[in-house]
Protein backbone atom coordinates (compact mmCIF):
# COMPACT_ATOMS: atom_id res chain seq x y z
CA UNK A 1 -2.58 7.35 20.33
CA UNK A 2 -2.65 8.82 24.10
CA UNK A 3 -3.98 12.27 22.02
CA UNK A 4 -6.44 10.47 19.39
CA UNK A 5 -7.47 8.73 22.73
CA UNK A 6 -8.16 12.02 24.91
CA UNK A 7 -9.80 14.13 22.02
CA UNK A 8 -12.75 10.65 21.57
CA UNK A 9 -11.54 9.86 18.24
CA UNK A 10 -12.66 6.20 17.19
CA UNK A 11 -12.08 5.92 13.72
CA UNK A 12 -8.89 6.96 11.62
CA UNK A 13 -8.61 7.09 8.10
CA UNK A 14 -5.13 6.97 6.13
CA UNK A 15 -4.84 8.66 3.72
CA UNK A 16 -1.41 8.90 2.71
CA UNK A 17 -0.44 8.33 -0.88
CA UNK A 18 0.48 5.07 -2.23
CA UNK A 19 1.17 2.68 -4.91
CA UNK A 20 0.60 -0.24 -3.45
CA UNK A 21 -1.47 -2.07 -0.33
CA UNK A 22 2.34 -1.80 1.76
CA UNK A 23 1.81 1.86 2.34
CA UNK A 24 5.31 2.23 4.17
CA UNK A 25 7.39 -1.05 4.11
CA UNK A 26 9.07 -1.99 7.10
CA UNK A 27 12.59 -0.39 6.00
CA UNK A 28 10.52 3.01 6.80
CA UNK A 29 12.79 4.71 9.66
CA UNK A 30 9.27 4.49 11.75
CA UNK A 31 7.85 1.16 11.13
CA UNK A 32 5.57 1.62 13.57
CA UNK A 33 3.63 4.12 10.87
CA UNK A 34 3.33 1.22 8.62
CA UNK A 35 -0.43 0.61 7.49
CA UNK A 36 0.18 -2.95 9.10
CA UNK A 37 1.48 -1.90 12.33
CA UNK A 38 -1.40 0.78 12.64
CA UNK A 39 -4.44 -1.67 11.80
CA UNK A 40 -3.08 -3.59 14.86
CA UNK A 41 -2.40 -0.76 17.38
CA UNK A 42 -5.81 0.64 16.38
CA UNK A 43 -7.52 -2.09 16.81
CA UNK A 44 -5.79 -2.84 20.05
CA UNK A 45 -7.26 0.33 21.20
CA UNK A 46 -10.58 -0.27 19.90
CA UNK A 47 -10.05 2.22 16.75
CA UNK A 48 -11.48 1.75 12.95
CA UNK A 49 -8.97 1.78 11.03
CA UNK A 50 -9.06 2.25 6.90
CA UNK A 51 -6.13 3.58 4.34
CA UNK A 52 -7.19 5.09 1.71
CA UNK A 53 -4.90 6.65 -0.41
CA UNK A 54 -4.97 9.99 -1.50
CA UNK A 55 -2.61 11.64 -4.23
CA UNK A 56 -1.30 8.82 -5.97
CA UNK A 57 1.39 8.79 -8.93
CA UNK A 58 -1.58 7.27 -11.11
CA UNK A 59 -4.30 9.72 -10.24
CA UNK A 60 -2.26 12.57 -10.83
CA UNK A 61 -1.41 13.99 -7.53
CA UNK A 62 -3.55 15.52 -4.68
CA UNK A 63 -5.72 18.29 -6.62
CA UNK A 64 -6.55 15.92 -9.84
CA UNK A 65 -7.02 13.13 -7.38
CA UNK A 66 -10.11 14.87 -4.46
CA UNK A 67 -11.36 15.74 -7.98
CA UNK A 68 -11.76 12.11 -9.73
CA UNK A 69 -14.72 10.21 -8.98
CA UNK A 70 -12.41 8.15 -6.05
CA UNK A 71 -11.65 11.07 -4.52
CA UNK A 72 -15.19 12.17 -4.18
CA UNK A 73 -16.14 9.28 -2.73
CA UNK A 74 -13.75 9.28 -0.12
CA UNK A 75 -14.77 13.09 0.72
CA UNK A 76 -18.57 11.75 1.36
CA UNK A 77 -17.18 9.11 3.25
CA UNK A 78 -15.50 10.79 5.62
CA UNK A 79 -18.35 12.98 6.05
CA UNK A 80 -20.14 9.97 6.51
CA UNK A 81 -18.22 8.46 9.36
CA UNK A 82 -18.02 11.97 11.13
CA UNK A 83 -21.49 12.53 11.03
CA UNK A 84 -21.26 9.22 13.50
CA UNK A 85 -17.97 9.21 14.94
CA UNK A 86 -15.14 11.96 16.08
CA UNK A 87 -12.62 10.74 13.38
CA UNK A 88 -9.18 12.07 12.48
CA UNK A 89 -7.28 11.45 8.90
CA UNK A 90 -3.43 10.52 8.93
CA UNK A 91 -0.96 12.49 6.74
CA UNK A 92 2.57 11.86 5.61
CA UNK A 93 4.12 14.87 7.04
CA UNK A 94 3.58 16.13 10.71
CA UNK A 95 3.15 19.83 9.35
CA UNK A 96 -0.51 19.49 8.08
CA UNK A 97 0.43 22.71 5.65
CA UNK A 98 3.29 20.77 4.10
CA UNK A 99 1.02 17.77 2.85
CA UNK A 100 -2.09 16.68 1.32
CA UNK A 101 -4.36 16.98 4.37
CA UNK A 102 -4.05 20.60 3.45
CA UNK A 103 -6.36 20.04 0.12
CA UNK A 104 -8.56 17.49 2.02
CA UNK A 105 -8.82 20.05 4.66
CA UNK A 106 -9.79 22.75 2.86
CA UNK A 107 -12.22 20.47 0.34
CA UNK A 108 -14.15 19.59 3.54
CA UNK A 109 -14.37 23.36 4.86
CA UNK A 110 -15.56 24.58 1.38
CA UNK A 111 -18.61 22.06 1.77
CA UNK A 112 -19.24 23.35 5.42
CA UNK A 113 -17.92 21.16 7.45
CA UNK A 114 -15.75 21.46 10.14
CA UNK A 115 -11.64 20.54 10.23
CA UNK A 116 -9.81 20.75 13.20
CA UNK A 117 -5.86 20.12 13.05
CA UNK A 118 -4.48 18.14 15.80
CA UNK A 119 -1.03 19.43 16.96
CA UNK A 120 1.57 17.43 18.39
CA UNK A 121 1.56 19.08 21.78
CA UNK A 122 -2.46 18.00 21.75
CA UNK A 123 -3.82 21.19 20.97
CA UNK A 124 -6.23 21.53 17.96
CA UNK A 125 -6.62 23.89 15.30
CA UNK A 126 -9.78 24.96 13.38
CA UNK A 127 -9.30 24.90 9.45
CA UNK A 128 -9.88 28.08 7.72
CA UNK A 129 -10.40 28.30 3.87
CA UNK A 130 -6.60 29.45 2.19
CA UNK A 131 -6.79 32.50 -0.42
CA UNK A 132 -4.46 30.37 -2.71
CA UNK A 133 -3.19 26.93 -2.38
CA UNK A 134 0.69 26.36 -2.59
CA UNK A 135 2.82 26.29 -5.63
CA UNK A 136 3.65 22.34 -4.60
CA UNK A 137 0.37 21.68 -4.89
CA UNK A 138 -1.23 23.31 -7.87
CA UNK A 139 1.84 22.18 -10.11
CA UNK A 140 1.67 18.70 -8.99
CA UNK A 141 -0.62 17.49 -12.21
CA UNK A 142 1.21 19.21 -14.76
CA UNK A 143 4.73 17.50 -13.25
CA UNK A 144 3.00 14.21 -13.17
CA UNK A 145 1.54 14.47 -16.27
CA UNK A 146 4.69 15.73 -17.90
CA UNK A 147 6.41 12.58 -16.21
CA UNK A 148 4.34 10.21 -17.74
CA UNK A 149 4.49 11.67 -21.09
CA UNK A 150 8.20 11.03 -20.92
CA UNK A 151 8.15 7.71 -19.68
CA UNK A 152 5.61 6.66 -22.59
CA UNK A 153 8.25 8.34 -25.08
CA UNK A 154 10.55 6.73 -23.97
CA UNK A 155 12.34 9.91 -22.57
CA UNK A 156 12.81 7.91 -19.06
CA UNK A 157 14.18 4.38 -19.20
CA UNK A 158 14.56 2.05 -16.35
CA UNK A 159 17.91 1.75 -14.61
CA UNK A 160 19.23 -1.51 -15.22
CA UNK A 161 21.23 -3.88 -13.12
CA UNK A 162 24.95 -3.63 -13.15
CA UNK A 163 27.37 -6.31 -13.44
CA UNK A 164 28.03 -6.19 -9.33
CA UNK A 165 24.11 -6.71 -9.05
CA UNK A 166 24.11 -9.58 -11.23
CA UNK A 167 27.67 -11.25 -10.02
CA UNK A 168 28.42 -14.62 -8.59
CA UNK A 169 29.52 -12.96 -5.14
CA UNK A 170 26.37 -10.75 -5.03
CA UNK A 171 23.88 -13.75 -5.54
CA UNK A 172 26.02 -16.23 -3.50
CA UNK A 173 25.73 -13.39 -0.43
CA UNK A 174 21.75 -13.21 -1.54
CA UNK A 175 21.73 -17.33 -0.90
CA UNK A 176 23.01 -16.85 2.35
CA UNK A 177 20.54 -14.67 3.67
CA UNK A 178 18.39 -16.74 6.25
CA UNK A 179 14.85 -17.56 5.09
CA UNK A 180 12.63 -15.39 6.62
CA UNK A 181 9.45 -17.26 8.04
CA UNK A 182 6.04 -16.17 7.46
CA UNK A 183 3.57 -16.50 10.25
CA UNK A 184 0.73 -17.79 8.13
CA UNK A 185 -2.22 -17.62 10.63
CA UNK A 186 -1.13 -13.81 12.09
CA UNK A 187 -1.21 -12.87 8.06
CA UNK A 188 -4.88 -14.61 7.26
CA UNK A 189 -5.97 -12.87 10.55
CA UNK A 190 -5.22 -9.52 9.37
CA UNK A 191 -7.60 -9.51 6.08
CA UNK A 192 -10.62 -7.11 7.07
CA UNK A 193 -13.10 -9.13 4.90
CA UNK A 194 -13.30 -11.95 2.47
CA UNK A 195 -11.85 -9.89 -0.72
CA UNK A 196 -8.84 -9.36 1.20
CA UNK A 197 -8.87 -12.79 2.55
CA UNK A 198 -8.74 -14.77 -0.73
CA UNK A 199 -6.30 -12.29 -2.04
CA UNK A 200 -4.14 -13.38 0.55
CA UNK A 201 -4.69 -16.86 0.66
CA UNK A 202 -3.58 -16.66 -2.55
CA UNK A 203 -0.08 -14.88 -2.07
CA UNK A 204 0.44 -17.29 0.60
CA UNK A 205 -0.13 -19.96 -1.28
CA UNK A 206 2.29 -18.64 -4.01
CA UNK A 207 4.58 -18.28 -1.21
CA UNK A 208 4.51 -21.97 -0.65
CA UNK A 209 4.78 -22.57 -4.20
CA UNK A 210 7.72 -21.02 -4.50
CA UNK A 211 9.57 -22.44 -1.39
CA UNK A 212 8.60 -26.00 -2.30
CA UNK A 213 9.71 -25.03 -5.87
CA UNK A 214 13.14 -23.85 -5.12
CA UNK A 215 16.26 -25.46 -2.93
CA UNK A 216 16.70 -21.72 -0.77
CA UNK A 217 13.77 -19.85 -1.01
CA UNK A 218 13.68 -16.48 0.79
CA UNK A 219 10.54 -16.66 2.27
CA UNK A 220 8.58 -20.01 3.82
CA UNK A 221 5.46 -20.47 5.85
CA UNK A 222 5.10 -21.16 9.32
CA UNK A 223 2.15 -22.75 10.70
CA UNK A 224 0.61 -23.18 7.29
CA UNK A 225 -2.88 -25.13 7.43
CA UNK A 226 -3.82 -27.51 4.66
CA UNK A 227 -5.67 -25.88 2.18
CA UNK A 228 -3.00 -23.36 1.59
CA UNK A 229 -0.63 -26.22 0.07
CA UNK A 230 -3.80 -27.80 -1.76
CA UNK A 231 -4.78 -24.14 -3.39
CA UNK A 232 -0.33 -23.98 -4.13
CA UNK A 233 -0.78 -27.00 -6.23
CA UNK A 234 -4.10 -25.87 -8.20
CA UNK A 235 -1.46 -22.37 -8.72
CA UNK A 236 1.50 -24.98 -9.78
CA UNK A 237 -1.06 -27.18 -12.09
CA UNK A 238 -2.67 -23.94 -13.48
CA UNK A 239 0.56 -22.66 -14.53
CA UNK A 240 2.10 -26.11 -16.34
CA UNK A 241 -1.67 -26.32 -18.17
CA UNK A 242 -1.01 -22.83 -19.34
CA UNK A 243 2.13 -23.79 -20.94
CA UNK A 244 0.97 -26.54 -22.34
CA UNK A 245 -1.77 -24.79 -23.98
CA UNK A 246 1.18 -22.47 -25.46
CA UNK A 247 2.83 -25.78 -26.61
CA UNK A 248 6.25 -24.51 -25.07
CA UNK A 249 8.04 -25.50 -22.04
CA UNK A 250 10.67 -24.09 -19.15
CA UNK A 251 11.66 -20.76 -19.11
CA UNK A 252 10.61 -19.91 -22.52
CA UNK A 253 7.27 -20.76 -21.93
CA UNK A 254 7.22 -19.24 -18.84
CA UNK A 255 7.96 -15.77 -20.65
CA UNK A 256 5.32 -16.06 -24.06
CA UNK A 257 2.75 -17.21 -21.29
CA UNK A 258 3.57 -14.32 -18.72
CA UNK A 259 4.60 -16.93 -16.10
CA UNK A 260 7.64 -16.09 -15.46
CA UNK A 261 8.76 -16.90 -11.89
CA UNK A 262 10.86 -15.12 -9.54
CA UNK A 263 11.21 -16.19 -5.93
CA UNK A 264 9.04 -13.53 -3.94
């Protein structure tokens, strides 16, 4: 941060790839890259900070990604921002040439704008258009591609549990596992606007659901205010109407309805 700091910059996009809003989870060697942890030491330091993913598994890698109608838009909106601000784009690897700031890079350079690559040392590096891009990178598609072709064939199947996984020592060591406590109030504070906010008000509230639902639940709420155990019992009475509605009950019902509950 001391070098986004000294160079001006103000407003940092991520753009690493991902399947999910937990870019990194918190089992990442460097937690402190996790998009959570970043949102709060950016905005400690006065810093915008956005992820947007780049390269995901479902948009086909980098290249088939910038050229999708997302991708585009998140070109013209970093163009956008730097025509205001001095921003700076995060990568997954620290060796711009070995990741997908490489394409982004040399997307924004075609259009005529100018990419400078910040080194660790602080020193910066002006983007110049590549002849060729790497192998990694143009084959990317056709791997992905071929991947999912398998997996709808049926050519990849998912690895199932083995009989440790599912024995009575490995759940009774599971069970005794101390409930982790979610700070309720530091997670509503961390929504960036109202579409994030009711999205998690409602995992919260399933939260809740769940540990009022089960004897040892793995996660409970701390500090919980009241309307996130009134909107758990709307979740709990939505999901008995929907059962009844199927004219089943228990764990049967649970599955024909979709409903299916695992502690979270």
């Amino acid at each position: 941060f001391d070098l986004l700091c000294a160079r001006g910059v103000s407003v940092v996009y991520d753009l690493r790839a991902s399947e999910s809003p937990r870019d990194i989870r918190s089992s990442s060697p460097m937690p402190h890259f996790t998009a959570k942890n970043l949102r709060i030491a950016c905005k400690a330091r006065g810093i915008f900070y956005k992820p947007m993913a780049i390269g995901r598994e479902s948009a086909y890698g980098v290249l088939a990604h910038l050229r999708s109608p997302e991708g585009q838009h998140t070109l013209m909106e970093l163009v956008w921002q730097a025509q205001r601000h001095c921003i700076a784009f995060l990568g997954s690897d620290i060796e711009w040439r070995h990741d997908a700031r490489l394409a982004i890079a040399e997307e924004l350079t075609k259009a005529g704008h100018i990419v400078d690559h910040l080194a660790p040392e602080g020193t910066l590096q002006r983007h110049e258009l590549s002849e060729r891009m790497p192998d990694w990178l143009l084959q990317e598609e056709e791997r992905l591609r071929k991947l999912e072709r398998q997996r709808l064939d049926g050519g990849m199947q998912r690895k199932e549990k083995s009989s440790v996984d599912r024995s009575t020592e490995s759940v009774a060591l599971r069970l005794m596992k101390p409930t982790e406590e979610v700070d309720t109030m530091s997670t509503l504070r961390e929504a960036k606007n109202q579409q994030e906010l009711k999205f998690v008000q409602r995992r919260l509230a399933a939260t809740q659901r769940y540990a009022d639902k089960y004897e040892l639940p793995t996660k409970k709420l701390s500090g919980a205010p009241k309307f996130i155990a009134a909107e758990a019992k709307l979740q709990e009475a939505w999901v008995e109407q929907r059962k009844k509605e199927k004219g089943v009950s228990g764990k049967e019902g649970a599955i024909q309805t979709g409903e299916l509950e695992t502690d979270p």
